[in-house]
PDB file of N, CA and C in Angstrom:
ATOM      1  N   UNK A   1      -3.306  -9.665   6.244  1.00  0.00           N
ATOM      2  CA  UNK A   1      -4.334 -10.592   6.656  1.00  0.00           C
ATOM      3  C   UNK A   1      -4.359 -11.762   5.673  1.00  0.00           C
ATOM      4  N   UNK A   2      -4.604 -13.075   6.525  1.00  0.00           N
ATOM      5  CA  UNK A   2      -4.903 -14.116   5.433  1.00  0.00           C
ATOM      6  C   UNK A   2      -6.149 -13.826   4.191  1.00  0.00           C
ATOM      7  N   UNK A   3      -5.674 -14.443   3.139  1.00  0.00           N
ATOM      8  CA  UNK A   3      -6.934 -14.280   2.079  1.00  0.00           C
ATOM      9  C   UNK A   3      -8.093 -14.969   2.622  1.00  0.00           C
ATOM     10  N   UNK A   4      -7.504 -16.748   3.098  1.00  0.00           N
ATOM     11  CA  UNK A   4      -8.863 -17.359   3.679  1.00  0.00           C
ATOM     12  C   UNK A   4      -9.179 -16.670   4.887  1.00  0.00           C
ATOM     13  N   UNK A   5      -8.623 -16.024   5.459  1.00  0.00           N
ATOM     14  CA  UNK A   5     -10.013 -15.645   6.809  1.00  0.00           C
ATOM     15  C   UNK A   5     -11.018 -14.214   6.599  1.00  0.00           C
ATOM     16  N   UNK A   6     -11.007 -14.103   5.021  1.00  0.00           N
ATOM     17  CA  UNK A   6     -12.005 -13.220   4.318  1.00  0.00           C
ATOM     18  C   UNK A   6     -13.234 -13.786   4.366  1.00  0.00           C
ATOM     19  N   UNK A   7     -14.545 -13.371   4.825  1.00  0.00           N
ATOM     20  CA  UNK A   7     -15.976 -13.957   4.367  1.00  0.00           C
ATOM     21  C   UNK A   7     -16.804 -13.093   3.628  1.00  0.00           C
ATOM     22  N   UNK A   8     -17.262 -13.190   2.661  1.00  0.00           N
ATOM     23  CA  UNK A   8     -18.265 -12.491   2.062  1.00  0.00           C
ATOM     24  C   UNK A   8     -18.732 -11.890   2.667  1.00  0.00           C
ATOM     25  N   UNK A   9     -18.307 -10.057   2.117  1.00  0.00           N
ATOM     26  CA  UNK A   9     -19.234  -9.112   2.960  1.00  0.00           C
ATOM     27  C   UNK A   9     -18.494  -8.300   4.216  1.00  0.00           C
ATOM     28  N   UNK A  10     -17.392  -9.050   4.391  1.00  0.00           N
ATOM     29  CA  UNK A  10     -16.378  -8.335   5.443  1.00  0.00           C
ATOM     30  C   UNK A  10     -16.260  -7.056   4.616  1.00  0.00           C
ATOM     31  N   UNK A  11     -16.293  -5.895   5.744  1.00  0.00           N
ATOM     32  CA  UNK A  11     -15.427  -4.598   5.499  1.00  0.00           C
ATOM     33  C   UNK A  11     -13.851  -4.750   6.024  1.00  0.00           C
ATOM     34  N   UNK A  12     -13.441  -4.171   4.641  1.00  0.00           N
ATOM     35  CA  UNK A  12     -11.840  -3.900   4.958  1.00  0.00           C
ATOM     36  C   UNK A  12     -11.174  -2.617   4.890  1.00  0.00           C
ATOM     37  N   UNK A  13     -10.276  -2.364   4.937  1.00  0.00           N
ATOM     38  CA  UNK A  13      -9.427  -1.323   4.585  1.00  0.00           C
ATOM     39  C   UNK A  13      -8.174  -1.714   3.752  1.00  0.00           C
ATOM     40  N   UNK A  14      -7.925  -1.100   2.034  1.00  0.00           N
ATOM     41  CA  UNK A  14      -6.894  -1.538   1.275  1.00  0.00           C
ATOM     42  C   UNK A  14      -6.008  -0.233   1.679  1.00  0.00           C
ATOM     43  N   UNK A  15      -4.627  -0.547   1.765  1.00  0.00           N
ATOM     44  CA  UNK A  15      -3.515   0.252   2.102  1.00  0.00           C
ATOM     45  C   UNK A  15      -2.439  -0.651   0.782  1.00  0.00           C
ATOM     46  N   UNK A  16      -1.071   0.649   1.024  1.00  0.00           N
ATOM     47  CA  UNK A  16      -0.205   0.109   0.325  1.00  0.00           C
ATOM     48  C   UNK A  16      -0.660   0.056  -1.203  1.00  0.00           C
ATOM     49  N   UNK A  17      -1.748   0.421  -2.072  1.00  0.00           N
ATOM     50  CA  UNK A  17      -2.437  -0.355  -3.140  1.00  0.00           C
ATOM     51  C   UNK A  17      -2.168   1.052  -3.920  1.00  0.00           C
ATOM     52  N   UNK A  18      -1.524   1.481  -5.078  1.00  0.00           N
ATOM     53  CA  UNK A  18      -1.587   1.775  -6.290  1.00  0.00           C
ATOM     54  C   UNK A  18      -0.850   3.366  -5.858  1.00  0.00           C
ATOM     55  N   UNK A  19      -2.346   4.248  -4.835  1.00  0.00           N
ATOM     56  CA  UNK A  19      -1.204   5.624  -4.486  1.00  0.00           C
ATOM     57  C   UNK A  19      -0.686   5.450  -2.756  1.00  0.00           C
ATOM     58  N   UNK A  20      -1.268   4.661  -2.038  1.00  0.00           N
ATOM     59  CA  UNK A  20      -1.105   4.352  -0.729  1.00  0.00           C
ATOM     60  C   UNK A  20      -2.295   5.351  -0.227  1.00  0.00           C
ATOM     61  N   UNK A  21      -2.980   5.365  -0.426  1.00  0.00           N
ATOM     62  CA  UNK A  21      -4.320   6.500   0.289  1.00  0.00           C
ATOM     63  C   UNK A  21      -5.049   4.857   0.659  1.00  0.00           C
ATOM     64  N   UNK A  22      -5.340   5.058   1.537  1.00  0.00           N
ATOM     65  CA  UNK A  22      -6.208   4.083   2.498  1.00  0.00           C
ATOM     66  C   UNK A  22      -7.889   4.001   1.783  1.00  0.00           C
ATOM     67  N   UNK A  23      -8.234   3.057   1.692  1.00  0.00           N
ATOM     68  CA  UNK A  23      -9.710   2.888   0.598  1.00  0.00           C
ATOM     69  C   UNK A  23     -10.397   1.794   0.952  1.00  0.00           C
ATOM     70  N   UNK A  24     -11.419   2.211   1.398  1.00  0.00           N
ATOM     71  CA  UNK A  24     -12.945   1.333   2.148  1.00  0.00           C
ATOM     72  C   UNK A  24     -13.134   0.057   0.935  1.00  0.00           C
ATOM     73  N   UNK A  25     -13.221  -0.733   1.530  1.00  0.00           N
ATOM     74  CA  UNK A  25     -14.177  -2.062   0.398  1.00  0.00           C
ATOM     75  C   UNK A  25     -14.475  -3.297   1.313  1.00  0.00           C
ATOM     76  N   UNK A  26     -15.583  -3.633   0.311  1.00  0.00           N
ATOM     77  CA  UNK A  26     -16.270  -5.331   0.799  1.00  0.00           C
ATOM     78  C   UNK A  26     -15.586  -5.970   0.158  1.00  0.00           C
ATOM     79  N   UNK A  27     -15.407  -7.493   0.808  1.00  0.00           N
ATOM     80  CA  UNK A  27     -14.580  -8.403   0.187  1.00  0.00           C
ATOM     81  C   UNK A  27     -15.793  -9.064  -0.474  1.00  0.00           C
ATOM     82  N   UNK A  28     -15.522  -9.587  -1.662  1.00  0.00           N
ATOM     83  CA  UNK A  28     -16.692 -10.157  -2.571  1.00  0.00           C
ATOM     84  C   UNK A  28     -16.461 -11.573  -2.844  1.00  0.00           C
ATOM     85  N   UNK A  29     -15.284 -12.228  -3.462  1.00  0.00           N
ATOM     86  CA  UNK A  29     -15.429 -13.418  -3.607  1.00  0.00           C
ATOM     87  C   UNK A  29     -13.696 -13.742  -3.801  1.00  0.00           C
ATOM     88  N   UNK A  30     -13.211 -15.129  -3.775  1.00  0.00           N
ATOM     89  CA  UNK A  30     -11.965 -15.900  -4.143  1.00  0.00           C
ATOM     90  C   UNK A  30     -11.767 -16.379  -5.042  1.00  0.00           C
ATOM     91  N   UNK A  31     -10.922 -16.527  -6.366  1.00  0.00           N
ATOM     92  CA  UNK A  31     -10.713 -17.222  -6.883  1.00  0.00           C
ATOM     93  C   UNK A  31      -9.540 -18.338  -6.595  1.00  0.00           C
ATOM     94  N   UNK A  32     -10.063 -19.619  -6.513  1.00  0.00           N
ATOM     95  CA  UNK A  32      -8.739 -20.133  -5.976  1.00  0.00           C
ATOM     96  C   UNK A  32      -7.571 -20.275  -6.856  1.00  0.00           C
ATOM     97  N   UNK A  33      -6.194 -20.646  -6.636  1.00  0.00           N
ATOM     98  CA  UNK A  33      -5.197 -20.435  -7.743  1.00  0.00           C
ATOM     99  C   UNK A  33      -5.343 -21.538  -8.955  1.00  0.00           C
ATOM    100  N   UNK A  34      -5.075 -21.702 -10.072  1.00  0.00           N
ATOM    101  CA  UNK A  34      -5.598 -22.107 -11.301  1.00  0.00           C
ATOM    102  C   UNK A  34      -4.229 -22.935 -11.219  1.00  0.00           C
ATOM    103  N   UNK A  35      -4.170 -24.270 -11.909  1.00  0.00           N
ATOM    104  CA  UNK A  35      -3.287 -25.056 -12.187  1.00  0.00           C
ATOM    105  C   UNK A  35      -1.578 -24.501 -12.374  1.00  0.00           C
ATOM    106  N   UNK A  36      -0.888 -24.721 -11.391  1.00  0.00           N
ATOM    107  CA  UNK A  36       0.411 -24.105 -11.734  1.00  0.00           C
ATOM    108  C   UNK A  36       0.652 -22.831 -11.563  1.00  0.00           C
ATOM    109  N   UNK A  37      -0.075 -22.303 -10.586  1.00  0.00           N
ATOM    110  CA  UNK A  37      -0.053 -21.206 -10.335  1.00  0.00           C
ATOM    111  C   UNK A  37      -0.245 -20.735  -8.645  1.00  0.00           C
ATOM    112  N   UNK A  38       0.566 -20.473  -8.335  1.00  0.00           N
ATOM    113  CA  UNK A  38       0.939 -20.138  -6.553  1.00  0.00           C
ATOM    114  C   UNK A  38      -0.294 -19.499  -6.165  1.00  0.00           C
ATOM    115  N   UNK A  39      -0.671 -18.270  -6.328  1.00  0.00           N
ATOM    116  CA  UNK A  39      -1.914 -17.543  -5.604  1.00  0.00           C
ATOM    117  C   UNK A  39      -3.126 -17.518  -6.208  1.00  0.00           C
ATOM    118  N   UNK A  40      -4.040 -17.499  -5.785  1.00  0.00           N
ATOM    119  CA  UNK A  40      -5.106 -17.023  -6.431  1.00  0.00           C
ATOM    120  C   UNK A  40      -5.665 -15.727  -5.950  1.00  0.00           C
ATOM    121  N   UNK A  41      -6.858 -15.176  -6.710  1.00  0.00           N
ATOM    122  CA  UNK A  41      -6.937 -14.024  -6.719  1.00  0.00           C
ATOM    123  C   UNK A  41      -8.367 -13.038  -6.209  1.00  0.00           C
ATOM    124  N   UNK A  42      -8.733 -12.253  -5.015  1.00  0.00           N
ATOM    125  CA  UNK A  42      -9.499 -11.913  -3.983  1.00  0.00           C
ATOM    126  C   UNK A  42     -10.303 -10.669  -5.034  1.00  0.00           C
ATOM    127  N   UNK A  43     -11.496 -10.563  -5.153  1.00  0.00           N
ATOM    128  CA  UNK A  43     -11.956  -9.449  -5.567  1.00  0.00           C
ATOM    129  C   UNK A  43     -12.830  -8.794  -4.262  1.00  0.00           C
ATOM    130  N   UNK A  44     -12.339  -7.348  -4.336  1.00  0.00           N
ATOM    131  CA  UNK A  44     -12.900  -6.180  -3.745  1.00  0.00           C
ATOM    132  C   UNK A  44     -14.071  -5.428  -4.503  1.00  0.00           C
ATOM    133  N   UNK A  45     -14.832  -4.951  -3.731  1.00  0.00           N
ATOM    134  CA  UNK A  45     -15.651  -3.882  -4.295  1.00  0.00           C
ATOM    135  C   UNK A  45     -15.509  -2.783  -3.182  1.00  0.00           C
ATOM    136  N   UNK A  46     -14.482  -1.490  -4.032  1.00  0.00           N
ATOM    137  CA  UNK A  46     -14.464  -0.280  -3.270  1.00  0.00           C
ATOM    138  C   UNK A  46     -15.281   0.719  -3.904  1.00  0.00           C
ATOM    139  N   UNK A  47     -15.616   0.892  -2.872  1.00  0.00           N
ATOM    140  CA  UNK A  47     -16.734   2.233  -2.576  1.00  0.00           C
ATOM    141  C   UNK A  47     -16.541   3.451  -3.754  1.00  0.00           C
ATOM    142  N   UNK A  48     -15.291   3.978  -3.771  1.00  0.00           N
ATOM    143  CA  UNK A  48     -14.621   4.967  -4.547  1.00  0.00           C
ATOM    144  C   UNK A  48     -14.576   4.387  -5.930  1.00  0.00           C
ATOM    145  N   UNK A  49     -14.790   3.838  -5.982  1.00  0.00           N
ATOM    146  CA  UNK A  49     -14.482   3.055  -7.751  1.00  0.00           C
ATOM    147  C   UNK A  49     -16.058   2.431  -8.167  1.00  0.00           C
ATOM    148  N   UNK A  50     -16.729   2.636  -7.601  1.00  0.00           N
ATOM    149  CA  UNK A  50     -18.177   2.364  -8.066  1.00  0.00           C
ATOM    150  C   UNK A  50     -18.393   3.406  -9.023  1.00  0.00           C
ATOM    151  N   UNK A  51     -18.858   2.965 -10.593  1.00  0.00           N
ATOM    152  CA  UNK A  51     -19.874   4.140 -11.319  1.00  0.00           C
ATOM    153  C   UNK A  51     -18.349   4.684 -12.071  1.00  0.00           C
ATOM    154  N   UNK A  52     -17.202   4.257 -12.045  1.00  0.00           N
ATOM    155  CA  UNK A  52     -15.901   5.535 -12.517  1.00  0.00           C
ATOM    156  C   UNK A  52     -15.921   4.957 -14.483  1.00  0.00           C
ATOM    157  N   UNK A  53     -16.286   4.187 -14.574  1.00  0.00           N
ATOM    158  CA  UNK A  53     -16.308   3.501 -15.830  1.00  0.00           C
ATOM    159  C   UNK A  53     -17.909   3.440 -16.770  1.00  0.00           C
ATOM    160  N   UNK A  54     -18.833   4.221 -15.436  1.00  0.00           N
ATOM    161  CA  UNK A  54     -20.175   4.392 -16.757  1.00  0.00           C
ATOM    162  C   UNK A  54     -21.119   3.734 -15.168  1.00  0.00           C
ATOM    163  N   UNK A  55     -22.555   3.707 -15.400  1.00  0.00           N
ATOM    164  CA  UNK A  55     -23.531   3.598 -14.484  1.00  0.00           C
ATOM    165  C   UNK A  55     -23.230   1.771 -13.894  1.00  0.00           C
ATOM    166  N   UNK A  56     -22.909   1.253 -14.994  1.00  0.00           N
ATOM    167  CA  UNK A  56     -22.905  -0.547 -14.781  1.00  0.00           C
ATOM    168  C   UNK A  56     -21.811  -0.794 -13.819  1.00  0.00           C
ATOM    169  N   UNK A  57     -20.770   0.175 -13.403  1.00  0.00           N
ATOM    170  CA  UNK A  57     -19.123  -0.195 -13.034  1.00  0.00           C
ATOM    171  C   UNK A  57     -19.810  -0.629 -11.418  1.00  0.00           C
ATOM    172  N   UNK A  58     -19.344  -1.830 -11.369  1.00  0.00           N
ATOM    173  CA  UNK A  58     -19.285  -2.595 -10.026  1.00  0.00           C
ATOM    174  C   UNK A  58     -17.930  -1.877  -9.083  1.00  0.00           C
ATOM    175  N   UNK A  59     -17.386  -1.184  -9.936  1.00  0.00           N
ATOM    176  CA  UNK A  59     -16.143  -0.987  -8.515  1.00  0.00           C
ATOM    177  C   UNK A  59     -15.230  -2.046  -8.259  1.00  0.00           C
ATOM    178  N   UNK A  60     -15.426  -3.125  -8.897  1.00  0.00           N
ATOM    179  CA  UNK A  60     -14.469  -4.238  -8.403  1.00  0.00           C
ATOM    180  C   UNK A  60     -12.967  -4.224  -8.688  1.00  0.00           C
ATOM    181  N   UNK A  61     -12.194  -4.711  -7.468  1.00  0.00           N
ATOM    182  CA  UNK A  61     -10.733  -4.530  -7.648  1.00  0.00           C
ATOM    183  C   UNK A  61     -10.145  -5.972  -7.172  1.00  0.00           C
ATOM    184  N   UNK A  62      -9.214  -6.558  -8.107  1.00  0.00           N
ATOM    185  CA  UNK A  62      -8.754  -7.911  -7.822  1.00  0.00           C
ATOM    186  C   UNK A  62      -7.634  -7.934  -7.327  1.00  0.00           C
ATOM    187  N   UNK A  63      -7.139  -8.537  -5.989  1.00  0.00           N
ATOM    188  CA  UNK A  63      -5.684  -8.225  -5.642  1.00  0.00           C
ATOM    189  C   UNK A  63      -5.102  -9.639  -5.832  1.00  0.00           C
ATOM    190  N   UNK A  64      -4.227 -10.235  -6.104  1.00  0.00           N
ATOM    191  CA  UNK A  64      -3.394 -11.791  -5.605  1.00  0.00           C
ATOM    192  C   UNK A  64      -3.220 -11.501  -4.577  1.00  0.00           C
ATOM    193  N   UNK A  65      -3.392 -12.884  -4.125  1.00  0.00           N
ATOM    194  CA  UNK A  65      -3.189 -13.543  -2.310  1.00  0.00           C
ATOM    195  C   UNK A  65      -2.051 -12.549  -1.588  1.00  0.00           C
ATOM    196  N   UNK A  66      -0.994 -12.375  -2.807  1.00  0.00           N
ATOM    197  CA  UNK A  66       0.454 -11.923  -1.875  1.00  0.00           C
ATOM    198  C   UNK A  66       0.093 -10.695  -1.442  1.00  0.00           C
ATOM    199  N   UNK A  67      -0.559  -9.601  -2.556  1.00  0.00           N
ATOM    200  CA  UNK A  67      -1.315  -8.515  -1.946  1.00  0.00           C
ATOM    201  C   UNK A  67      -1.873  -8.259  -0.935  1.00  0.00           C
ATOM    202  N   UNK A  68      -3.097  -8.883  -1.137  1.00  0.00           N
ATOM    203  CA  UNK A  68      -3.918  -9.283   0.146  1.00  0.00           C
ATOM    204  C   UNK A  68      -3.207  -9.432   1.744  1.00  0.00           C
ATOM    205  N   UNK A  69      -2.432 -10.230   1.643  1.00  0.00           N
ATOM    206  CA  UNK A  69      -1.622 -10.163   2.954  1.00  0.00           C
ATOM    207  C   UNK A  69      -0.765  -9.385   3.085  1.00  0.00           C
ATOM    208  N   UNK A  70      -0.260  -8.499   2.160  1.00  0.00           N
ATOM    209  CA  UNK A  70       0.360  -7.416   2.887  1.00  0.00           C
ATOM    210  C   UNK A  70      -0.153  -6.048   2.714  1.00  0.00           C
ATOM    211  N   UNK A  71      -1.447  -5.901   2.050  1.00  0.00           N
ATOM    212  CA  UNK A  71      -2.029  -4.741   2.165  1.00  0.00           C
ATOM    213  C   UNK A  71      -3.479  -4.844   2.287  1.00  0.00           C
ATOM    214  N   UNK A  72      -3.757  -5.365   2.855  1.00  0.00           N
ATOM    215  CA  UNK A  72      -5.866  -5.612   3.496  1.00  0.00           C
ATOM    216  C   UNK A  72      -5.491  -5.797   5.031  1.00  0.00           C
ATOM    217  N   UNK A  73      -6.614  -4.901   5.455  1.00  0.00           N
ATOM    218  CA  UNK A  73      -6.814  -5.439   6.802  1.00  0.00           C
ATOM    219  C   UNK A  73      -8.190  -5.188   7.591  1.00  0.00           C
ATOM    220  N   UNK A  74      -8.916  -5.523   8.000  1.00  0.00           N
ATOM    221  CA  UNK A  74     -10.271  -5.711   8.734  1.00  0.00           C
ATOM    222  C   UNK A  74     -10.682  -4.033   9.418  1.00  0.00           C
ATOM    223  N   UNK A  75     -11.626  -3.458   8.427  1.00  0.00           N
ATOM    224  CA  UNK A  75     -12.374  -2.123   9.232  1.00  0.00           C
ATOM    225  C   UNK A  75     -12.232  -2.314  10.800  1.00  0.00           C
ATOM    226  N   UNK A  76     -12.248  -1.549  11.091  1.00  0.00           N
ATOM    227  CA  UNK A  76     -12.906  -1.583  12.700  1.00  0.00           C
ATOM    228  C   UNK A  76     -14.046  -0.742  13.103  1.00  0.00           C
TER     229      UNK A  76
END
């Protein structure tokens, strides 16, 4: 999926990502790419990764654009 046709708050599904087990998250925000630099970079907040680092852990997971399009795709 494109990075831009993400909106704050979409549910997705991450695949392909670290063990390939399929993992629920909201898309949270974009960073766009920084001077000289091809992609920029999409943060997730998955469900499963909330709280794994102490009570404060947001869960957040940052993929680059190239990620994003080949491993996010829209809950149903």
């Amino acid at each position: 999926m494109k990075p831009l046709a993400l909106k704050k708050g979409d549910a997705v599904i991450i695949t392909g990502w670290y063990d390939g087990h399929p993992r629920a998250a909201t898309f949270a925000f974009r960073n766009p790419p920084s001077p000289g630099r091809r992609n920029g970079k999409c943060c997730f907040i998955v469900d499963e990764f909330v709280g794994l680092n102490g009570p404060n852990d947001a869960g957040r997971l940052f993929l680059a654009d190239a990620d994003v399009r080949r491993g996010v795709e829209r809950a149903r």
